[in-house]
Protein backbone atom coordinates (compact mmCIF):
# COMPACT_ATOMS: atom_id res chain seq x y z
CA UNK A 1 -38.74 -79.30 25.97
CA UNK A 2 -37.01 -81.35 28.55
CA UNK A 3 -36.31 -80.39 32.13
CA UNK A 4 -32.49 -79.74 31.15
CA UNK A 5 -33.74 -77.18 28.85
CA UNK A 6 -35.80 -75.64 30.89
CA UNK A 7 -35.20 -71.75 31.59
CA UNK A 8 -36.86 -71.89 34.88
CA UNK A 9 -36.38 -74.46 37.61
CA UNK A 10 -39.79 -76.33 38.34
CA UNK A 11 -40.84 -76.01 42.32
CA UNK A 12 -43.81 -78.73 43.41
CA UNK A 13 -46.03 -76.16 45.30
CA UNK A 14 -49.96 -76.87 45.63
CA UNK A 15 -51.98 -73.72 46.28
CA UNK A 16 -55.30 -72.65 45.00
CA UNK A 17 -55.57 -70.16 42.12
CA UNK A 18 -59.01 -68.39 40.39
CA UNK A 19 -58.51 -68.66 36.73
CA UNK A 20 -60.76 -66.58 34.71
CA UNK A 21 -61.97 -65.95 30.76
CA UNK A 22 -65.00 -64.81 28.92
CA UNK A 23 -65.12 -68.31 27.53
CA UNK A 24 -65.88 -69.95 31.15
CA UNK A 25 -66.00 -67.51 34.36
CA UNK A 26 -64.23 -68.25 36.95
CA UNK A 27 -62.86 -71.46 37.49
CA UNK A 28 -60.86 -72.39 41.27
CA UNK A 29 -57.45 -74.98 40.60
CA UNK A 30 -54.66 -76.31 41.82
CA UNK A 31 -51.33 -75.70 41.23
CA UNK A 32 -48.62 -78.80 40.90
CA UNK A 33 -46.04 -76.71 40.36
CA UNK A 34 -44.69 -73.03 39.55
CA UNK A 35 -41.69 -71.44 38.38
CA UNK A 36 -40.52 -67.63 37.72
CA UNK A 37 -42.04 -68.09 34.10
CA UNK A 38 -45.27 -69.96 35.09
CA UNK A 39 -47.73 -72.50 36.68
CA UNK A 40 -48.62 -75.42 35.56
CA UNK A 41 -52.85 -76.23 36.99
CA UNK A 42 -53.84 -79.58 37.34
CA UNK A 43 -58.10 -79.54 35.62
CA UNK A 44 -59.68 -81.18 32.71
CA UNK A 45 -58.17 -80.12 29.58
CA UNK A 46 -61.51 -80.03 27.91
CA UNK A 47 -62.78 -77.11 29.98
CA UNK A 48 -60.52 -74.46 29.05
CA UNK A 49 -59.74 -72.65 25.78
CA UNK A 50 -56.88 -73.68 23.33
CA UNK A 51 -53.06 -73.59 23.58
CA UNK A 52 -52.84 -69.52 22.90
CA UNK A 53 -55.29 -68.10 25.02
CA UNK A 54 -54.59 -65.54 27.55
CA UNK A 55 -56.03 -66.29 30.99
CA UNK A 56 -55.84 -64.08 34.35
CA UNK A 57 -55.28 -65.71 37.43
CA UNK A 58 -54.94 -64.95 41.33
CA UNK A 59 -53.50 -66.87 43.97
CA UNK A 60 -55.85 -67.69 46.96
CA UNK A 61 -55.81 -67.86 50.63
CA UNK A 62 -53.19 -65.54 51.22
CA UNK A 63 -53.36 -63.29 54.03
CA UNK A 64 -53.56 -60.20 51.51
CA UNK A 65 -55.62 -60.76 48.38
CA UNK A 66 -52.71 -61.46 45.57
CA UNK A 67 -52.37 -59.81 42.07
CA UNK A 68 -54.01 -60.43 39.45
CA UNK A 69 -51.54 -61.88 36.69
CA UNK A 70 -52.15 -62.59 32.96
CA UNK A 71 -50.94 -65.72 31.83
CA UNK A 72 -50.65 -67.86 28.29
CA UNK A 73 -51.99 -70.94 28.00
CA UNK A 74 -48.87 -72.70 26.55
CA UNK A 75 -49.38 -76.77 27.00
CA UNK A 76 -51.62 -78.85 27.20
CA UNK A 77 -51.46 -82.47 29.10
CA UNK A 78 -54.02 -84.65 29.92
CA UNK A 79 -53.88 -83.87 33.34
CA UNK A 80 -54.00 -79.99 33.37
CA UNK A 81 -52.16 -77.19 31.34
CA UNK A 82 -48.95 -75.14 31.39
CA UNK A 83 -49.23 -71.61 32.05
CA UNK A 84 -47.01 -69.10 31.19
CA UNK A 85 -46.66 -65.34 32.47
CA UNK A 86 -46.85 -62.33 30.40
C-alpha cells in the first residue's frame, strides 16, 4: 500500500509504549509513527510473533496511566512492525 492509499494520515511521533503477549512478556518500544488506525514500533522483527497476532499495548509516561489497546500485528519491516487497532 502506498502513502496515497493510505486511509489514515501517518504522524512521526516517538513515545514509549509496553507491548505485551504470552509469547514474550512485556516488551518497552518506540513508536516512529501513529495514525487513527495504528502504530508502527521500531524493534527486531525476530522477537515478536507473526503478521496476525493480536498484541496489547499502553502508552507510557503520560501523566495518567493510558489504556490499554489491542492491536494486530499487520507488517512486518526489517526495522520494526505495523500495528493496527482493533
Amino acid at each position: 500500500m502506498t502513502n496515497e492509499n493510505r486511509r489514515y494520515p501517518r504522524i512521526p511521533v516517538r513515545c514509549r509504549v509496553l507491548i505485551t503477549h504470552d509469547s514474550f512478556g512485556e516488551l518497552m518500544v518506540q513508536t516512529r509513527d501513529i495514525s487513527d488506525g495504528g502504530i508502527f514500533i521500531v524493534t527486531d522483527p525476530q522477537e515478536m510473533p507473526p503478521v496476525g497476532t493480536q498484541v496489547r499495548g499502553q502508552v507510557q509516561g503520560m501523566l495518567m496511566d493510558a489504556p490499554i489497546v489491542d492491536m494486530l500485528i499487520v507488517r512486518v519491516e526489517p526495522g520494526g512492525l505495523g500495528l493496527k487497532f482493533v
